[in-house]
PDB file of N, CA and C in Angstrom:
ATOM      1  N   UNK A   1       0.836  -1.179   0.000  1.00  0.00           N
ATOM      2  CA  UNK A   1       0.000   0.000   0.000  1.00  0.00           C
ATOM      3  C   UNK A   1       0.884   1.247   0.000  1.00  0.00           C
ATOM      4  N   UNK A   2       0.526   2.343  -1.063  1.00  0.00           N
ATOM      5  CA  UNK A   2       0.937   3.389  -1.182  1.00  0.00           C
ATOM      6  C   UNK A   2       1.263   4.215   0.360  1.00  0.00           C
ATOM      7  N   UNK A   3       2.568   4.931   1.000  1.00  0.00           N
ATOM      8  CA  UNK A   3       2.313   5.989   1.938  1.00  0.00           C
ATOM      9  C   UNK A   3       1.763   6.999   1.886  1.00  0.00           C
ATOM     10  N   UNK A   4       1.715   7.041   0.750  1.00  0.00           N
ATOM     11  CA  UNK A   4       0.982   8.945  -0.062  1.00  0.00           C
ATOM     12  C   UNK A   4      -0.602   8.312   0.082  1.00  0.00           C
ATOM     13  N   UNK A   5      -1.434   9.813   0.621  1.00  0.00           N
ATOM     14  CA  UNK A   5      -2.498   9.429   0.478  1.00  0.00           C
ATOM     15  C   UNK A   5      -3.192  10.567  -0.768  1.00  0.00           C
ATOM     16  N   UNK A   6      -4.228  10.377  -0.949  1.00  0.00           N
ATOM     17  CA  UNK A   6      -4.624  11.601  -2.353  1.00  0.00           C
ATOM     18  C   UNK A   6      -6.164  12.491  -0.912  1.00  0.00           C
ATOM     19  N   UNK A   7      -6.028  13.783  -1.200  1.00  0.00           N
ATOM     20  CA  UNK A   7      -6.945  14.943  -0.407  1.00  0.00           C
ATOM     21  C   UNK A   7      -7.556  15.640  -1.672  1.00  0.00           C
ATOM     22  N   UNK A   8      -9.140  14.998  -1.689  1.00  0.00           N
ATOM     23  CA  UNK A   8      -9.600  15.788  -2.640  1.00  0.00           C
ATOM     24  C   UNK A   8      -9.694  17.247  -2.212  1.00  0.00           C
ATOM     25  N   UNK A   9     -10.122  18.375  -2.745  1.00  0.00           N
ATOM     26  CA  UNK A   9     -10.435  19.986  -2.028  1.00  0.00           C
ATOM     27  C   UNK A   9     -11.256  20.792  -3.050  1.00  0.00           C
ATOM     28  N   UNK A  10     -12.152  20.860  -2.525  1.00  0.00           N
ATOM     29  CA  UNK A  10     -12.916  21.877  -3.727  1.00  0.00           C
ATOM     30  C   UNK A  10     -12.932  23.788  -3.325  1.00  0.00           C
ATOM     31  N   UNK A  11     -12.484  24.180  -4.528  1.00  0.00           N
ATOM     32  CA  UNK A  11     -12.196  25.539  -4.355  1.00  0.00           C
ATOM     33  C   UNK A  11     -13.749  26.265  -5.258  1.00  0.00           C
ATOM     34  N   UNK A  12     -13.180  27.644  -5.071  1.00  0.00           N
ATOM     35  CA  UNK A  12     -14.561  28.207  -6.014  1.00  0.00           C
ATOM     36  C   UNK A  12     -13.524  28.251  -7.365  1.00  0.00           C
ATOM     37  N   UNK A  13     -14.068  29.155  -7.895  1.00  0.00           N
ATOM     38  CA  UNK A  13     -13.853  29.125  -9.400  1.00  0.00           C
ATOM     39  C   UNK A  13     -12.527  30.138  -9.119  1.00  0.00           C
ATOM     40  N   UNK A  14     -13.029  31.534  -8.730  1.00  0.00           N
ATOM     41  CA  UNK A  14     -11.959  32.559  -8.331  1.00  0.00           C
ATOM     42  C   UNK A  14     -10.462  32.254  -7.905  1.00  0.00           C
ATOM     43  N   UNK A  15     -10.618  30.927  -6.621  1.00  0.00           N
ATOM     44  CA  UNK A  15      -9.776  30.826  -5.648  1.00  0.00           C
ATOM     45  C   UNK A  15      -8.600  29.909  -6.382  1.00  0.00           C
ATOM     46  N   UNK A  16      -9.576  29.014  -7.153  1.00  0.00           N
ATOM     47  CA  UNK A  16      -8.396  27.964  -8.277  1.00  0.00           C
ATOM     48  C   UNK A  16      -7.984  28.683  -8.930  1.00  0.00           C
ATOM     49  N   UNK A  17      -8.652  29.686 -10.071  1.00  0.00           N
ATOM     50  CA  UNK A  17      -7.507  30.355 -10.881  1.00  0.00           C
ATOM     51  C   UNK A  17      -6.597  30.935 -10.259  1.00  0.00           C
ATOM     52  N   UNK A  18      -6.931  31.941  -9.119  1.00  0.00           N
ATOM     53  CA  UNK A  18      -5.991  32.080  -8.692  1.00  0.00           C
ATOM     54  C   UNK A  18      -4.604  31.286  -8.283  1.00  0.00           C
ATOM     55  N   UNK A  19      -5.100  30.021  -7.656  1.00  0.00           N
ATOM     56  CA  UNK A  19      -3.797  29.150  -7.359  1.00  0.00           C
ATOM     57  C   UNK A  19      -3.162  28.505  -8.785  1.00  0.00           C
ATOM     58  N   UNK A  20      -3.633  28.796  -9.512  1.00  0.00           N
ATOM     59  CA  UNK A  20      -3.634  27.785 -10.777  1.00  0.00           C
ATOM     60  C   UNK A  20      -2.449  29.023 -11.464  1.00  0.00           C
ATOM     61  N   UNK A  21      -3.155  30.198 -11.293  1.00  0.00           N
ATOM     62  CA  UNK A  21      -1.824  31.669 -12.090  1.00  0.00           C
ATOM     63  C   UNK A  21      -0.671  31.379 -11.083  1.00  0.00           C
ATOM     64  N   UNK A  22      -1.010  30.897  -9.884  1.00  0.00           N
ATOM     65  CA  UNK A  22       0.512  31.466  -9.099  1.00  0.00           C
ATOM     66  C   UNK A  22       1.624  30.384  -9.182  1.00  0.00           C
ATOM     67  N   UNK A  23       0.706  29.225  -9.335  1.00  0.00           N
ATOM     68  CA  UNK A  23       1.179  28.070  -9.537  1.00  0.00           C
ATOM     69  C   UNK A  23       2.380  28.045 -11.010  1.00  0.00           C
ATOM     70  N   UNK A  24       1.451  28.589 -11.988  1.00  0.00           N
ATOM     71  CA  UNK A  24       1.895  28.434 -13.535  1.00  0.00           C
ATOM     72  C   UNK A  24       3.411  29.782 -13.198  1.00  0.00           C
ATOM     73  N   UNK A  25       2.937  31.079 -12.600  1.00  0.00           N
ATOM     74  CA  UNK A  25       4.018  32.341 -12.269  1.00  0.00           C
ATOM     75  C   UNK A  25       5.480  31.401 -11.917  1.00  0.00           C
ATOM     76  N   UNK A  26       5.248  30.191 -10.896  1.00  0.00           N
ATOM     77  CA  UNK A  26       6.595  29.461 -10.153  1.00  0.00           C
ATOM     78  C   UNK A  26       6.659  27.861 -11.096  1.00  0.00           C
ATOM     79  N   UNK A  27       6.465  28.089 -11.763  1.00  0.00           N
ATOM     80  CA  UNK A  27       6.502  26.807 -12.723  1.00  0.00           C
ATOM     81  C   UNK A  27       6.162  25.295 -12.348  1.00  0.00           C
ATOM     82  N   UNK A  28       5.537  25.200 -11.383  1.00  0.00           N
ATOM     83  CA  UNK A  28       4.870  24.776 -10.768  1.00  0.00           C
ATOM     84  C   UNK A  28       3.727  24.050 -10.636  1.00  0.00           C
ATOM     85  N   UNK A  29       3.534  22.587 -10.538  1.00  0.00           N
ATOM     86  CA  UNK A  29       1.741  21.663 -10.638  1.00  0.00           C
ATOM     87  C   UNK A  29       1.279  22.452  -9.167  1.00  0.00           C
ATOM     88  N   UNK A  30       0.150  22.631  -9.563  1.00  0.00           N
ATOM     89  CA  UNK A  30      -1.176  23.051  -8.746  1.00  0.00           C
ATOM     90  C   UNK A  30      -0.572  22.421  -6.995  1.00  0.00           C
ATOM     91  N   UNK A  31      -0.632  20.876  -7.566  1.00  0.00           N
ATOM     92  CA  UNK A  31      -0.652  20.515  -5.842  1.00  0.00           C
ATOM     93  C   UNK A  31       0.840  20.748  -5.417  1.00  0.00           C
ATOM     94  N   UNK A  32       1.963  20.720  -6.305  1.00  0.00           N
ATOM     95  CA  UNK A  32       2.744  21.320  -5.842  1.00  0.00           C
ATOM     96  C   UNK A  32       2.758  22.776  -4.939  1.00  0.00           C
ATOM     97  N   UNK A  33       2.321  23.772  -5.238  1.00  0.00           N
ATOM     98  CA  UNK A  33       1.937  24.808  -5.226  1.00  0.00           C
ATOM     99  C   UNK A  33       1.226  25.038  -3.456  1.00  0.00           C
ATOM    100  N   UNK A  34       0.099  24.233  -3.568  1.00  0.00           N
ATOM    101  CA  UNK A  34      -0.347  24.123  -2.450  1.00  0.00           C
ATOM    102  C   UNK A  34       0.208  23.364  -1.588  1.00  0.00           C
ATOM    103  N   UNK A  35       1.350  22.518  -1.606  1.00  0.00           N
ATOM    104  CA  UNK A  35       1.877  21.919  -0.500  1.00  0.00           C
ATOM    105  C   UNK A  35       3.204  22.937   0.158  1.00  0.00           C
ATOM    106  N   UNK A  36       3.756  23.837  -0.789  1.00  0.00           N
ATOM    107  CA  UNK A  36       4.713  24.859  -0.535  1.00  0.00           C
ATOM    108  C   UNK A  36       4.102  25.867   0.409  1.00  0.00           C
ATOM    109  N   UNK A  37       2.387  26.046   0.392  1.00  0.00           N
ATOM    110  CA  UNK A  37       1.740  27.002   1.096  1.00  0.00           C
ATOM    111  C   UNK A  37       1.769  26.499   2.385  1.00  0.00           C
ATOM    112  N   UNK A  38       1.750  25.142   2.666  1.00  0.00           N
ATOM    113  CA  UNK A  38       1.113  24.672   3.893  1.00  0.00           C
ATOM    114  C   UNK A  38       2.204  23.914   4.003  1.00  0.00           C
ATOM    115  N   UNK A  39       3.584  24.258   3.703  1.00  0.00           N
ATOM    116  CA  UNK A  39       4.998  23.810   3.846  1.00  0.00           C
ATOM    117  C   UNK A  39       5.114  22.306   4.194  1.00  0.00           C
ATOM    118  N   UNK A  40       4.045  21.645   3.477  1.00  0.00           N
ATOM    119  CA  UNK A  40       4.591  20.468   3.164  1.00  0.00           C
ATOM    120  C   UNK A  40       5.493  19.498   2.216  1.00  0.00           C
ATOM    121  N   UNK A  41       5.945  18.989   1.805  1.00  0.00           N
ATOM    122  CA  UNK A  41       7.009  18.279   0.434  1.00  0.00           C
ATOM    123  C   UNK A  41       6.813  16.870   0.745  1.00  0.00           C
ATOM    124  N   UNK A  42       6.775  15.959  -0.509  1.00  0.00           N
ATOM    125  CA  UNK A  42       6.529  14.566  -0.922  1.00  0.00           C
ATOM    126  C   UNK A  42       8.091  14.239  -1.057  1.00  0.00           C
ATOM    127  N   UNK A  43       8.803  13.220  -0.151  1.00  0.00           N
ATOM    128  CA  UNK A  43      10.285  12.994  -0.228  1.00  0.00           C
ATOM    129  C   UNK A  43      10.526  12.447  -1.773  1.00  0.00           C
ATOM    130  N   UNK A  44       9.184  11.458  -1.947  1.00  0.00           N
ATOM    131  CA  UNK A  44       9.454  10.883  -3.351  1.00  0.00           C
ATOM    132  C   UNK A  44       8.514  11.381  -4.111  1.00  0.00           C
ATOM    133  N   UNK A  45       8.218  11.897  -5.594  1.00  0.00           N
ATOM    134  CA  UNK A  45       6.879  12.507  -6.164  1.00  0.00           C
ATOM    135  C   UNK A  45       6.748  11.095  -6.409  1.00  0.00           C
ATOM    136  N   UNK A  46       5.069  11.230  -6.664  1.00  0.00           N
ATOM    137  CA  UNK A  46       4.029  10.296  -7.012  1.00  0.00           C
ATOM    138  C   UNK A  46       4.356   9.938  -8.249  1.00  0.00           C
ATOM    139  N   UNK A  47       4.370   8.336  -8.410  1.00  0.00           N
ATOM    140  CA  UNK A  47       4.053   8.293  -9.792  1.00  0.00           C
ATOM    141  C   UNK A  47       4.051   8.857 -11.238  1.00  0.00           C
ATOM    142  N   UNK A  48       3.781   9.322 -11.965  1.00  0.00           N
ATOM    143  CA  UNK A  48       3.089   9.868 -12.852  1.00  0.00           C
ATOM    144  C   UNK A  48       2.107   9.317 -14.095  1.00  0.00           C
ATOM    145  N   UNK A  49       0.982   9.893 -13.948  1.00  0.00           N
ATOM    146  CA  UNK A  49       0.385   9.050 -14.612  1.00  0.00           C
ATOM    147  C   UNK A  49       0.720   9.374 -16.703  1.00  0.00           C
ATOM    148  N   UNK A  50       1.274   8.710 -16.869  1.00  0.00           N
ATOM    149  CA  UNK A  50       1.614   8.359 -18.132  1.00  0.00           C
ATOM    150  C   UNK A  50       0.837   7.081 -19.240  1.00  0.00           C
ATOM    151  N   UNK A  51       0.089   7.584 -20.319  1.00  0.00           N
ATOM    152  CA  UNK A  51      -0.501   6.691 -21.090  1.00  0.00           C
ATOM    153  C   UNK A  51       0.760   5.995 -21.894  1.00  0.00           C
ATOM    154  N   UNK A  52       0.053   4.757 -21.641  1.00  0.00           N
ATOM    155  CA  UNK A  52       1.087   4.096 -22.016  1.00  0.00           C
ATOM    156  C   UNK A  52       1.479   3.725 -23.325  1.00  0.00           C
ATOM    157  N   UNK A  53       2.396   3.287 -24.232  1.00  0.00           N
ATOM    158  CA  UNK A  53       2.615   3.295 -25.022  1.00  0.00           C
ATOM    159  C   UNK A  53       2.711   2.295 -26.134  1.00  0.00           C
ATOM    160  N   UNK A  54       1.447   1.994 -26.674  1.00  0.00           N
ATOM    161  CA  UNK A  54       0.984   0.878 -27.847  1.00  0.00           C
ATOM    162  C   UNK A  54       2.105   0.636 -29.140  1.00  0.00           C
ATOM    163  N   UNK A  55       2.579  -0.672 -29.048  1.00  0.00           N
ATOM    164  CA  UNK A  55       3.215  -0.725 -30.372  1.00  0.00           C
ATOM    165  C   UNK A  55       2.043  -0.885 -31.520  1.00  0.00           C
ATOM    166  N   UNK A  56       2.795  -0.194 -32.773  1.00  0.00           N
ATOM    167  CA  UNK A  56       2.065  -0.888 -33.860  1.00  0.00           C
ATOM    168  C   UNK A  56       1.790  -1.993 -34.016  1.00  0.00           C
ATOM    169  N   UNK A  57       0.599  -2.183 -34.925  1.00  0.00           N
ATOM    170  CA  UNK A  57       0.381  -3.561 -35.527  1.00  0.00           C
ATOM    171  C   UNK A  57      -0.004  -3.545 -36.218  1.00  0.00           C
ATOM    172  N   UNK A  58       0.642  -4.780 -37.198  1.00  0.00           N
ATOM    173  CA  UNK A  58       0.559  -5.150 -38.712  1.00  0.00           C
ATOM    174  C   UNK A  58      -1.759  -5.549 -39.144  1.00  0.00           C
ATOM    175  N   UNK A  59      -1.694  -4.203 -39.836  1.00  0.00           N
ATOM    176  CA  UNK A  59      -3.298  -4.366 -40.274  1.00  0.00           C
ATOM    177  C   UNK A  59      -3.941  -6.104 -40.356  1.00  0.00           C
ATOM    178  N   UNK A  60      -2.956  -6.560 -41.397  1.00  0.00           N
ATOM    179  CA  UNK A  60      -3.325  -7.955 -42.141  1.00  0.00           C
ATOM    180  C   UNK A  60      -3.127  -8.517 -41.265  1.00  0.00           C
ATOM    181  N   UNK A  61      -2.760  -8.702 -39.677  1.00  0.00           N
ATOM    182  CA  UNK A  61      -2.985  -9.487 -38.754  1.00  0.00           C
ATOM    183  C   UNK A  61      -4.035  -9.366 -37.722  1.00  0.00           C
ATOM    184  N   UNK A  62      -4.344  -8.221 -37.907  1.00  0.00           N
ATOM    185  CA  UNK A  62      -5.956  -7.287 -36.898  1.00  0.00           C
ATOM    186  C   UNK A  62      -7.076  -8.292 -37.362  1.00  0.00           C
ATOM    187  N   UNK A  63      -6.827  -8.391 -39.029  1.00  0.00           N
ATOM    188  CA  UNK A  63      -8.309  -8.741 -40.136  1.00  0.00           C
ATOM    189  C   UNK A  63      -7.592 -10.084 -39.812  1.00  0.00           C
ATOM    190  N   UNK A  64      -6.883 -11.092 -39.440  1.00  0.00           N
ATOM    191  CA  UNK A  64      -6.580 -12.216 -38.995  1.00  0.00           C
ATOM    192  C   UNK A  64      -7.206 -12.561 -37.780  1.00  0.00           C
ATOM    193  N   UNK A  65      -7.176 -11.745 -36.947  1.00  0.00           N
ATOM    194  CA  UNK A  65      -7.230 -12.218 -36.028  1.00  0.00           C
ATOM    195  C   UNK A  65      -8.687 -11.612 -35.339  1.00  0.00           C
ATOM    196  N   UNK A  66      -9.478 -11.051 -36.574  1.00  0.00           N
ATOM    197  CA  UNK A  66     -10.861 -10.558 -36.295  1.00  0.00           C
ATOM    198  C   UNK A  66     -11.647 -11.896 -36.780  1.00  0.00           C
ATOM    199  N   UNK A  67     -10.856 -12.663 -38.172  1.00  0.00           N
ATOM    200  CA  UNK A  67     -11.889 -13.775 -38.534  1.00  0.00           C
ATOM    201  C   UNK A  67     -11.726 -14.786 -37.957  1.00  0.00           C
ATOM    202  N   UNK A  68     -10.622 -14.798 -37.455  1.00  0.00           N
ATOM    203  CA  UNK A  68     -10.617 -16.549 -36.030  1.00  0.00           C
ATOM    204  C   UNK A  68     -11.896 -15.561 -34.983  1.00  0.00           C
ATOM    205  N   UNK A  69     -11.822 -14.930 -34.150  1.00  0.00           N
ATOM    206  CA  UNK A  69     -12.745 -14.341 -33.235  1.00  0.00           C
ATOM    207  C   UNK A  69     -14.420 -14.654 -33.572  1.00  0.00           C
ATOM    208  N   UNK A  70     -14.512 -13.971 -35.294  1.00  0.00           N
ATOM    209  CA  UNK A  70     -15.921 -14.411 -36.157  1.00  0.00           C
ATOM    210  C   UNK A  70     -16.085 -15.886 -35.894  1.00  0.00           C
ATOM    211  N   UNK A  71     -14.986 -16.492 -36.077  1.00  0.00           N
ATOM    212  CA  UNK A  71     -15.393 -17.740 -36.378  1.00  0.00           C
ATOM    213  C   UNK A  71     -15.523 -18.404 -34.795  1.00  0.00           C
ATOM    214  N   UNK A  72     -14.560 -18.286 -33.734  1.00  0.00           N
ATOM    215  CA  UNK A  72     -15.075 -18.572 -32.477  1.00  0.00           C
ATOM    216  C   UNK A  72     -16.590 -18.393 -32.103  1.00  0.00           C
ATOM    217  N   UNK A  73     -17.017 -17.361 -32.352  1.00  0.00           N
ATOM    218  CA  UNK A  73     -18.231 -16.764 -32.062  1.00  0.00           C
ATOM    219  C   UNK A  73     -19.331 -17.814 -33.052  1.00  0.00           C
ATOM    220  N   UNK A  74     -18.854 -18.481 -34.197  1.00  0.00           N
ATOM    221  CA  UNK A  74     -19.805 -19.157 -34.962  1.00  0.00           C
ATOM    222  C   UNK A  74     -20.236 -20.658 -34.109  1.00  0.00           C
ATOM    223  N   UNK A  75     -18.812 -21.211 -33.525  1.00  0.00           N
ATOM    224  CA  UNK A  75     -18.369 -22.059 -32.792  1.00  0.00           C
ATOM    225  C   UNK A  75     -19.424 -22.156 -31.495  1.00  0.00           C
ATOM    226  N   UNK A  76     -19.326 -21.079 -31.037  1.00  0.00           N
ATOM    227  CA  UNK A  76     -19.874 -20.959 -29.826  1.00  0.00           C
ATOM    228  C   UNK A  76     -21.401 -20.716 -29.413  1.00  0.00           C
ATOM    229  N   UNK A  77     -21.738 -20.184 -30.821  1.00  0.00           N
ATOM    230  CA  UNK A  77     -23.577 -19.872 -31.073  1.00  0.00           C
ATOM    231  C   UNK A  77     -23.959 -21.194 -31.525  1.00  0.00           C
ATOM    232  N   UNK A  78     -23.116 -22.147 -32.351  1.00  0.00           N
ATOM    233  CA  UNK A  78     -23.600 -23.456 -32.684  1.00  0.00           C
ATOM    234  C   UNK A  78     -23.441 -24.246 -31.038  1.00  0.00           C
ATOM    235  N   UNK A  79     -22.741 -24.545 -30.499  1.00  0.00           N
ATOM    236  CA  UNK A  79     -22.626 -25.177 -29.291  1.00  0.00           C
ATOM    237  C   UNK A  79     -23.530 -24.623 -28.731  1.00  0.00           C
ATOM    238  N   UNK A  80     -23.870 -23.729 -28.613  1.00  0.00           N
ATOM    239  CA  UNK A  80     -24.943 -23.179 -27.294  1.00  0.00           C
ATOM    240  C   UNK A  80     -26.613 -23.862 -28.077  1.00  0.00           C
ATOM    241  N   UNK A  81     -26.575 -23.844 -29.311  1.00  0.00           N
ATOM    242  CA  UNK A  81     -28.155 -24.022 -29.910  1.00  0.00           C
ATOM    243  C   UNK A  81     -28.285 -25.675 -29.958  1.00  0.00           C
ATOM    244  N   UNK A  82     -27.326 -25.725 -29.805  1.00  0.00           N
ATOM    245  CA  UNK A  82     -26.916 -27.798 -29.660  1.00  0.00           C
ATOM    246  C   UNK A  82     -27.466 -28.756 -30.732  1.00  0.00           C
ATOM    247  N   UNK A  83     -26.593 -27.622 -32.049  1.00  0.00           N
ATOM    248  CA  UNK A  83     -26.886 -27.905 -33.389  1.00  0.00           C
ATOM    249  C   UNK A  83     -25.286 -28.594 -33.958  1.00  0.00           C
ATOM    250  N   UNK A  84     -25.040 -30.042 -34.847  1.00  0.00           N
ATOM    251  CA  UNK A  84     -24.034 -30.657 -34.332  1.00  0.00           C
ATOM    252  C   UNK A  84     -22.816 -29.302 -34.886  1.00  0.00           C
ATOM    253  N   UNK A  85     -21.727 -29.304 -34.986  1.00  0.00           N
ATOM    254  CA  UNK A  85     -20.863 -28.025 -35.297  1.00  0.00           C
ATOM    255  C   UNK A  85     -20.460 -28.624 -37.066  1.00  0.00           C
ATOM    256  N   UNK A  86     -20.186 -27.530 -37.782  1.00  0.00           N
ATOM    257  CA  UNK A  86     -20.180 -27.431 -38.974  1.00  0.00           C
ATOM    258  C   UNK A  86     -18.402 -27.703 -39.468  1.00  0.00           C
ATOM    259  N   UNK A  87     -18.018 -28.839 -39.897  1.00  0.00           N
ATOM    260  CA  UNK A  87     -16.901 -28.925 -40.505  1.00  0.00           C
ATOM    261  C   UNK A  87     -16.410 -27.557 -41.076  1.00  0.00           C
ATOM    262  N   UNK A  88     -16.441 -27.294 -41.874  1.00  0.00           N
ATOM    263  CA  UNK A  88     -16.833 -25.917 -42.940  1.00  0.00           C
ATOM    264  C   UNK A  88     -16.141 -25.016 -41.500  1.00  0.00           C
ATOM    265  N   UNK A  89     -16.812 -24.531 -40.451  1.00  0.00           N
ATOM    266  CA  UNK A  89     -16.254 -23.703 -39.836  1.00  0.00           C
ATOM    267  C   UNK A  89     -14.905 -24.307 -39.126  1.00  0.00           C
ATOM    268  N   UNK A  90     -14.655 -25.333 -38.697  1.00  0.00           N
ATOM    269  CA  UNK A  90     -13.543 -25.978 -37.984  1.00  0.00           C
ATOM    270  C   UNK A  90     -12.441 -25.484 -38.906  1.00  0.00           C
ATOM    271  N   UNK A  91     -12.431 -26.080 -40.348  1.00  0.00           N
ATOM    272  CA  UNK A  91     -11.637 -25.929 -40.983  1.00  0.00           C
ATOM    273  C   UNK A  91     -11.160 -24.313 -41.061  1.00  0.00           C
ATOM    274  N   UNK A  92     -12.369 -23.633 -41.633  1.00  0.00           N
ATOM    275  CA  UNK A  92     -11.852 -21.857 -41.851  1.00  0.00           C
ATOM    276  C   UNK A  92     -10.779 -21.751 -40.768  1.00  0.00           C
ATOM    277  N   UNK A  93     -11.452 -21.691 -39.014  1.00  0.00           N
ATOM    278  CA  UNK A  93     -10.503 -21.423 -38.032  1.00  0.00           C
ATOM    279  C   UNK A  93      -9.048 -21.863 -38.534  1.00  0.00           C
ATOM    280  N   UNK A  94      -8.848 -23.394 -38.778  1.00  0.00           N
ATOM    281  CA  UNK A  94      -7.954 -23.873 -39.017  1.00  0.00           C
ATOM    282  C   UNK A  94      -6.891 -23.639 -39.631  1.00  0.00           C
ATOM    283  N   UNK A  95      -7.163 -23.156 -41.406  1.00  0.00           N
ATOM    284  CA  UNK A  95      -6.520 -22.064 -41.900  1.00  0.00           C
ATOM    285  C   UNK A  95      -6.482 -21.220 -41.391  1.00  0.00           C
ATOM    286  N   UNK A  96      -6.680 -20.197 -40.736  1.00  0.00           N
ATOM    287  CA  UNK A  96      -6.588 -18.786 -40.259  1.00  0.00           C
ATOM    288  C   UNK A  96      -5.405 -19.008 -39.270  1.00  0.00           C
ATOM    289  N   UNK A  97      -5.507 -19.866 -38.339  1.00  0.00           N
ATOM    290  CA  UNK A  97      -4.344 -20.373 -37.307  1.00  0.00           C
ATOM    291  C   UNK A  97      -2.824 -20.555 -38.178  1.00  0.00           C
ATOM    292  N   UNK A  98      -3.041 -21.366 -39.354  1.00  0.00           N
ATOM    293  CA  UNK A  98      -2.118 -21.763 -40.076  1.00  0.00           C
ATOM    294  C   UNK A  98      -1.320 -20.623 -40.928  1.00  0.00           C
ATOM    295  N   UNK A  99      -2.568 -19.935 -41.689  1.00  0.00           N
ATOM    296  CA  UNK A  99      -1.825 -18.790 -42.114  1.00  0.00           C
ATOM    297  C   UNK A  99      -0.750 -17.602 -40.628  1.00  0.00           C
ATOM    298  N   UNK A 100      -1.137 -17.633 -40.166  1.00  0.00           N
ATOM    299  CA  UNK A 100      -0.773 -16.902 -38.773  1.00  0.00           C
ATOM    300  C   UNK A 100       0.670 -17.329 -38.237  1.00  0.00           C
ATOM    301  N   UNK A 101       0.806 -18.465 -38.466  1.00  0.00           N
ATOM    302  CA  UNK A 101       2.084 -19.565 -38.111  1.00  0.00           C
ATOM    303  C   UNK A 101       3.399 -19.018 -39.259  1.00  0.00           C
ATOM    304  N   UNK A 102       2.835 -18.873 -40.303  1.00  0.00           N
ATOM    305  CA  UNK A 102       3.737 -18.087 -41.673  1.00  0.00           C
ATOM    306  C   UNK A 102       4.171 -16.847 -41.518  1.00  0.00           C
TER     307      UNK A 102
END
């Protein structure tokens, strides 16, 4: 468990810009800002929240790997209606796996 805890605080509209200009004047994040007022400091900063970063991927493997999914889903609506399962679809999956292996 984290030592840092998070303090929500609701200001008016006035009182944030204000902290928000004096903040931006000392180059400065907001809660930074307010912990300098009330002379507190974080020994370690928090985290940061950072989106993380997606590699590419090859299109012709998306549309691969959308028609095995189609075809699971064919798989799985036949099993549930307890209709016997269709060769025809076993196989498609089958190729699709195979091409994928190349």
């Amino acid at each position: 468990m984290s030592e840092l805890k998070q303090v929500k605080v609701n200001f008016s509209l006035e009182d944030y810009e204000h902290i928000k200009q004096n903040a931006m004047k000392k180059n400065i994040t907001i809660a930074e800002f307010i912990r300098q007022k009330f002379d507190f400091s974080i020994e370690a900063p928090p985290p940061s929240r950072s989106i993380s970063n997606f590699q590419k991927v090859d299109p012709s493997l998306l549309f691969e790997l959308n028609e095995i999914s189609i075809s699971l889903n064919k798989i799985a609506a036949t099993m549930v209606s307890d209709v016997e399962i269709n060769t025809f679809i076993l196989m498609n999956i089958y190729q699709h796996v195979m091409r994928l292996k190349c």
